[in-house]
Protein backbone atom coordinates (compact mmCIF):
# COMPACT_ATOMS: atom_id res chain seq x y z
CA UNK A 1 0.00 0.00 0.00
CA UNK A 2 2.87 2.21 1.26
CA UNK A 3 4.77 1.55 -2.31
CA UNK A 4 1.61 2.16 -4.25
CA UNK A 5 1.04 5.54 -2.82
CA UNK A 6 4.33 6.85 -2.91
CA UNK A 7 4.43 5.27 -6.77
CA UNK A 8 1.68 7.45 -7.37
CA UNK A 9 2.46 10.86 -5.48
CA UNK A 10 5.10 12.58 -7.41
CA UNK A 11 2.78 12.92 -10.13
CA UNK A 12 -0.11 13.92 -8.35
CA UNK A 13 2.09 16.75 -6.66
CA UNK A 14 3.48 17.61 -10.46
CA UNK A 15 -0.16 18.36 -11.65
CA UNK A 16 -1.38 19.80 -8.46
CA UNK A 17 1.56 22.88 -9.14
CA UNK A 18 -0.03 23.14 -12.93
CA UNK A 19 -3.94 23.55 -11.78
CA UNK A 20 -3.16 27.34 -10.71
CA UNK A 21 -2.02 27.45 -14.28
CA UNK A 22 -5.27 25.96 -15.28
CA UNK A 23 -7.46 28.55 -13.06
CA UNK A 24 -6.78 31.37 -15.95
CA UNK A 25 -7.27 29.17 -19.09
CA UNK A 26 -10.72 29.57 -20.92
CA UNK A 27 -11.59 26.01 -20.87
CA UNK A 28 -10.22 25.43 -16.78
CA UNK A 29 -9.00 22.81 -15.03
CA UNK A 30 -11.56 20.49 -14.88
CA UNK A 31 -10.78 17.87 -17.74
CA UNK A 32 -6.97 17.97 -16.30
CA UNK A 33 -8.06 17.20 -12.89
CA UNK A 34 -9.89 14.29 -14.20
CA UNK A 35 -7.18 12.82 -15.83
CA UNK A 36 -4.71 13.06 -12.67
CA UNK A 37 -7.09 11.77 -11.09
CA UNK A 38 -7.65 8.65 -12.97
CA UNK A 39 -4.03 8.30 -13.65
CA UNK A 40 -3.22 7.90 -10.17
CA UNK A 41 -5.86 5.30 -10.14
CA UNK A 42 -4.14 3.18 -13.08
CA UNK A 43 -0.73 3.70 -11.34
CA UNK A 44 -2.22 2.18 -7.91
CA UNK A 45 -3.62 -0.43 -9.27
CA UNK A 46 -1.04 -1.32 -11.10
CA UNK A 47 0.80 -1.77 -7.81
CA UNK A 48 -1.45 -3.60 -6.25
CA UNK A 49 -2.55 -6.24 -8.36
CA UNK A 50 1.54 -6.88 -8.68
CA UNK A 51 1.27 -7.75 -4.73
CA UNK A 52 -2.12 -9.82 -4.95
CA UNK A 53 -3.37 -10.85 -8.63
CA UNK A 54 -6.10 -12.39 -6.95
CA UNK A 55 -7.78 -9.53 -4.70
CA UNK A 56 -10.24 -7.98 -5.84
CA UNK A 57 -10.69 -4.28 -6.16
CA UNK A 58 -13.16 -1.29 -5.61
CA UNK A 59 -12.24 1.56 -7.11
CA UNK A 60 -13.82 5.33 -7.12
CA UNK A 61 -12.93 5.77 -10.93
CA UNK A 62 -13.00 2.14 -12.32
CA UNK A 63 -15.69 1.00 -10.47
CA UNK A 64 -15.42 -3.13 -9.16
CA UNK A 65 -13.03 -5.30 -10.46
CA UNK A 66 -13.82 -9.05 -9.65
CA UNK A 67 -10.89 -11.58 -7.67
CA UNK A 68 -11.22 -14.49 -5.22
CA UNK A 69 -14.33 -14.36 -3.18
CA UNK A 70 -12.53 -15.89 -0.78
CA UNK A 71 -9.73 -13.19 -0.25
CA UNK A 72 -9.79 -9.66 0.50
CA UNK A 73 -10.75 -6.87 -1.95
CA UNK A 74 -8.91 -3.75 -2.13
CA UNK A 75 -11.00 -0.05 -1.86
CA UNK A 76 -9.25 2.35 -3.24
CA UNK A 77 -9.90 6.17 -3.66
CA UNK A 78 -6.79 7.79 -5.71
CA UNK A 79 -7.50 11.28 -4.98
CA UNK A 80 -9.66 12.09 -1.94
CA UNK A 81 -10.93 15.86 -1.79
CA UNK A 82 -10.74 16.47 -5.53
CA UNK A 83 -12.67 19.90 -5.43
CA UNK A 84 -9.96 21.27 -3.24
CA UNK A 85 -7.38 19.94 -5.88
CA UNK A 86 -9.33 21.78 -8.13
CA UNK A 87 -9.16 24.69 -7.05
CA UNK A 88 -5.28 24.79 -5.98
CA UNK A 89 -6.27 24.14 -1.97
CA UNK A 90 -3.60 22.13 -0.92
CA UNK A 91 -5.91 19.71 0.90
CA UNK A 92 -6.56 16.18 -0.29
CA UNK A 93 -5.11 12.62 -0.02
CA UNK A 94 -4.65 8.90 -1.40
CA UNK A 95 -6.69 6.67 0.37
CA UNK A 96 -6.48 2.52 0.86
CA UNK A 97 -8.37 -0.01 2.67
CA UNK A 98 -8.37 -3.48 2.73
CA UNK A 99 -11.76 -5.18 3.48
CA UNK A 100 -11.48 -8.66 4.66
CA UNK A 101 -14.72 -11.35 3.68
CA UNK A 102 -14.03 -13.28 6.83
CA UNK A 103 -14.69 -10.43 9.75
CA UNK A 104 -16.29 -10.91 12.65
CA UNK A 105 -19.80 -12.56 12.71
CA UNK A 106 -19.31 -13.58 9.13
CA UNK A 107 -19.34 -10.21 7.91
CA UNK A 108 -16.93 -8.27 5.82
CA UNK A 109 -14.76 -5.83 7.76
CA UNK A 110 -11.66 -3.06 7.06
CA UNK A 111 -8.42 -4.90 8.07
CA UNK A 112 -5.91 -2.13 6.84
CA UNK A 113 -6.58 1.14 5.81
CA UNK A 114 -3.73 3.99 5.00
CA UNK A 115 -4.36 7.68 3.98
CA UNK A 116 -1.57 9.59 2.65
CA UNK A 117 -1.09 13.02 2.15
CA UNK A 118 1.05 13.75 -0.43
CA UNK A 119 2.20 17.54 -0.54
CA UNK A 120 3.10 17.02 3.55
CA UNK A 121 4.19 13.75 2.90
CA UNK A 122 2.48 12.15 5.87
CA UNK A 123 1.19 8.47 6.06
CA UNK A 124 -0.87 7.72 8.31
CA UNK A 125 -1.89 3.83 8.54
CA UNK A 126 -3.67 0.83 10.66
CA UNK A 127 -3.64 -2.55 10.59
CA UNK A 128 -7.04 -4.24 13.08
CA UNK A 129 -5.54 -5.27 16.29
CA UNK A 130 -2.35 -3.19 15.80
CA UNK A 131 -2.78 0.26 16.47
CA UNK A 132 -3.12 3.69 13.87
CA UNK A 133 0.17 5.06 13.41
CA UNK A 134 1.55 8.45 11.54
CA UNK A 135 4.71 7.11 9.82
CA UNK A 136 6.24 5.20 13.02
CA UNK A 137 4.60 7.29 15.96
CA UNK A 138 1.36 5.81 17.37
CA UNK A 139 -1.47 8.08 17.11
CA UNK A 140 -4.10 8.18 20.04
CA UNK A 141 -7.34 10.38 19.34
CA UNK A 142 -7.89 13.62 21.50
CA UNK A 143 -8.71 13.14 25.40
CA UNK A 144 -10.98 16.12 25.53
CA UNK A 145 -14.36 15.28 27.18
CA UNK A 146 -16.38 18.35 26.93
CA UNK A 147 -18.23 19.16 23.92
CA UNK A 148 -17.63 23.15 24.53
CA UNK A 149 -13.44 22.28 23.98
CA UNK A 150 -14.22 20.47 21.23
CA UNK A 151 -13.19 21.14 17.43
CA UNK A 152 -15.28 18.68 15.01
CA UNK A 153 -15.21 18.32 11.30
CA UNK A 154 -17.79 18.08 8.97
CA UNK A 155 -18.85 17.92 5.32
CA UNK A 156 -21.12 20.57 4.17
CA UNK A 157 -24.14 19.43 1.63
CA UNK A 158 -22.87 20.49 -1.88
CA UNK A 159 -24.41 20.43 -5.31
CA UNK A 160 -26.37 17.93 -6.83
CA UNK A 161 -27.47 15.97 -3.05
CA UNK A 162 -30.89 16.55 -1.20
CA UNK A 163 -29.71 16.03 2.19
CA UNK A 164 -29.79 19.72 2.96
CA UNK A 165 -31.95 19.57 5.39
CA UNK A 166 -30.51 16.96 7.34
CA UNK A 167 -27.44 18.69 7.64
CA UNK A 168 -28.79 21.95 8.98
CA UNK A 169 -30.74 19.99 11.64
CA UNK A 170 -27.61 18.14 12.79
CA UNK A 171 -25.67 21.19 12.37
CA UNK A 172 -28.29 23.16 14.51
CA UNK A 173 -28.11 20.83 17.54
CA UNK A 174 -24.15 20.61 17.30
CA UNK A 175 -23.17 23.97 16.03
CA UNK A 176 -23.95 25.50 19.64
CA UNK A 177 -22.36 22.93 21.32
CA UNK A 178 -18.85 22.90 20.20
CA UNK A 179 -15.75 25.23 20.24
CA UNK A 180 -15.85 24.97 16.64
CA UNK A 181 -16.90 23.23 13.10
CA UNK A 182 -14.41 22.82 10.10
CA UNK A 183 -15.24 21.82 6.87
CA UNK A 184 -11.91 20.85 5.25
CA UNK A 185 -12.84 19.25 2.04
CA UNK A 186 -11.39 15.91 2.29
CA UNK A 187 -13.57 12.70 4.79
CA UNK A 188 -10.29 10.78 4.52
CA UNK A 189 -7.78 13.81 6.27
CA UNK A 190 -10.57 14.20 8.40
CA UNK A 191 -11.34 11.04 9.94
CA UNK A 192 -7.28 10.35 10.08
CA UNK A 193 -7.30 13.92 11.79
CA UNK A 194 -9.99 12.94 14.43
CA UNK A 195 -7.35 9.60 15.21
CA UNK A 196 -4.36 12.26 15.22
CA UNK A 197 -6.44 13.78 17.64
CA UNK A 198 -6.06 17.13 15.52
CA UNK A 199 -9.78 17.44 15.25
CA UNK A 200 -11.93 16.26 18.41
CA UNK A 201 -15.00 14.69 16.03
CA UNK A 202 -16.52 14.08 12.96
CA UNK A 203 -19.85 13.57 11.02
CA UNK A 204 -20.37 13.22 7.84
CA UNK A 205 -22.92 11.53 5.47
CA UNK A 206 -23.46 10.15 1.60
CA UNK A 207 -19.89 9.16 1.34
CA UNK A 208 -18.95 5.84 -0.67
CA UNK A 209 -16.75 3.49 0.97
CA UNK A 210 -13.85 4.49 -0.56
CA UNK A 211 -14.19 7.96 1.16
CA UNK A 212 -14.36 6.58 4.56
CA UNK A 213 -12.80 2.80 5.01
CA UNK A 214 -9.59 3.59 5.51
CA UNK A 215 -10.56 6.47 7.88
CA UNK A 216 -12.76 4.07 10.19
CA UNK A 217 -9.91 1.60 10.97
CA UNK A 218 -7.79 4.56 11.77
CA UNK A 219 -9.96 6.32 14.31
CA UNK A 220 -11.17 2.93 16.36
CA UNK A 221 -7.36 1.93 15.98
CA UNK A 222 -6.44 4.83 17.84
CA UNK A 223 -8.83 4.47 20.55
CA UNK A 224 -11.98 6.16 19.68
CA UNK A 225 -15.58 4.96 18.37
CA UNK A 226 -16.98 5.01 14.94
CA UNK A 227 -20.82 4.68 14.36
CA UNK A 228 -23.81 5.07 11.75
CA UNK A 229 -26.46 7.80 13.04
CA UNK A 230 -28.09 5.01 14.63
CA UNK A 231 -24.84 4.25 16.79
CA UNK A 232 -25.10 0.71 14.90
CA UNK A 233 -21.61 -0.37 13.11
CA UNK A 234 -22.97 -0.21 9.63
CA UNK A 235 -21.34 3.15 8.91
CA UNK A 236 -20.28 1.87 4.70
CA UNK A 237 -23.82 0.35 4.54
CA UNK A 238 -26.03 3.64 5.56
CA UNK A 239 -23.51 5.90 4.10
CA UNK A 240 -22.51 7.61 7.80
CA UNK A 241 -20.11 8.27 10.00
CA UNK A 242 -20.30 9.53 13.06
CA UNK A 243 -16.54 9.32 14.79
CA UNK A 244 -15.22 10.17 18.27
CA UNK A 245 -13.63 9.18 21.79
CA UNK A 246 -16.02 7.39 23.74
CA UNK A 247 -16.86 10.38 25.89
CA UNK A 248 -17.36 12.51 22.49
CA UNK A 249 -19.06 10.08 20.92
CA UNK A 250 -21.79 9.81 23.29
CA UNK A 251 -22.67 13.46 23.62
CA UNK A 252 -22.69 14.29 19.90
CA UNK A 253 -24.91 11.07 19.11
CA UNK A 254 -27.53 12.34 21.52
CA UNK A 255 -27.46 15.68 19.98
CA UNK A 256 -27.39 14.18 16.56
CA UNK A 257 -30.25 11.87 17.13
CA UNK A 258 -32.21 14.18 18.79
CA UNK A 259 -31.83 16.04 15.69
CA UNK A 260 -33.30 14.16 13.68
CA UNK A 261 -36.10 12.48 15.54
C-alpha cells in the first residue's frame, strides 16, 4: 500500500503545481483534474494487483473489479478531496483499505486502511488489532471530554445531493455545542485527523466506501468509536459516519439523534 502511494504521489504533486495554471485558461481545469485523477488510479492499481493478482478491487474511478471471493478486496480512492485539488487548496489525499470477507460474525470488515497526504508527505496507517500510526509514531485520538473544547469536522451538503436539510438539523443541535466546526474538504484527512487527535470529532454523510474505510480503521485503531447515526456499526452500509472518543461520541450522538427524531 505504502509503495503504491508513494508510486503514485510525485505525479499527483506535479499536476497539483499546474492547476493554478489551469485557473486562468478559458476552458479550466476540470478535464486535467480528471485525468490526474484517474491516472493515479491506473498507477495504484497497477501496484497492487503486482502484490495480490487475486484480490479484488473497488475503485472510485474504475468501479469493481472481480478476484477471489474468498480473499480480501482492495478499496481504493486515488484522490480524496478532488474539489480542493481543483481549485489549488492544498488539501486532499490517497486513500487505501483493505476489506477482509471473513470479519467478525461472518461479515466483511476493514483490516488495513492507510491515507496519505502527499504535498506534507504524511502516512498515516492501521492494521485491526495493531494500532493507527503516523509514519512510526502511534497516534491516540484527543482526550478532551467536553463538547464546549471540542473542534469537530464536517462535510457541508454540496451540489447535486438533497440532504440539505438533514445537515442543517444536525448542524443546529451541534453547532452550539462545540468550540468549533471545520469543513476541510477531504472525509479521509478528516477522519485520520480525528485519530491524530487534531480534530476532536466528525460527522459526515453520503460518502462511498472508498471515502471513509480507511478512515474508520484509523480512528477505532487509535482508541476512539466510529458509528452510523443510529450508533449501529454499519457506517459503509447507511452511508454515515459519526466518529469520536467514547466520551465525544456519546454526547454528539444524543445531539445528533435528537436532531433528527
Amino acid at each position: 500500500m505504502t509503495r503504491a502511494v508513494r508510486k503514485a504521489a510525485p505525479r499527483l504533486r506535479r499536476d497539483f503545481g499546474e492547476v493554478e495554471q489551469l485557473q486562468v485558461s478559458k476552458k479550466g481545469p476540470g478535464d486535467f483534474v480528471s485525468m490526474a485523477d484517474k491516472r493515479a488510479e491506473q498507477t495504484i492499481v497497477e501496484e497492487l494487483r503486482n502484490a495480490r493478482p487475486d484480490w479484488g478491487m473497488l475503485l472510485e474511478e474504475g468501479g469493481t473489479i472481480e478476484g477471489d471471493p474468498d480473499k480480501p478486496r482492495w478499496i481504493v480512492d486515488p484522490l480524496d478531496g478532488t474539489t480542493n485539488f481543483l481549485h489549488g487548496i492544498p488539501h486532499f489525499a490517497i486513500a487505501i483499505a483493505v476489506e477482509d470477507p471473513r470479519g467478525a460474525g461472518g461479515r466483511p470488515e476493514i483490516s488495513h486502511g492507510l491515507i496519505y497526504q502527499p504535498l506534507t508527505d504524511e502516512t498515516f496507517w492501521a492494521e485491526k488489532g495493531r494500532g493507527a500510526w503516523l509514519q512510526d509514531r502511534r497516534l491516540r485520538v484527543s482526550a478532551r471530554r467536553y463538547l464546549d473544547e471540542a473542534v469537530i469536522g464536517t462535510g457541508v451538503p454540496h451540489l447535486g445531493l438533497s440532504d440539505g436539510p438533514r445537515w442543517t438539523k444536525i448542524y443546529g443541535a451541534i453547532g452550539p455545542e462545540v468550540a468549533g466546526i471545520r469543513r476541510f474538504g477531504s472525509a479521509a484527512l478528516d477522519l485520520a485527523w480525528v485519530a491524530a487527535g487534531r480534530l476532536d470529532g466528525y460527522w459526515e454523510d453520503d460518502l462511498d466506501p472508498w471515502d471513509g474505510a480507511a478512515g474508520l480503521l484509523l480512528v477505532k485503531e487509535a482508541g476512539g468509536f466510529v458509528s452510523d447515526y443510529r450508533g449501529q456499526d454499519r457506517m459503509i452500509e447507511r452511508r454515515e459516519f459519526l466518529a469520536a472518543n467514547s466520551e465525544l461520541h456519546s454526547r454528539l450522538h444524543k445531539l445528533l439523534a435528537g436532531a433528527l427524531r
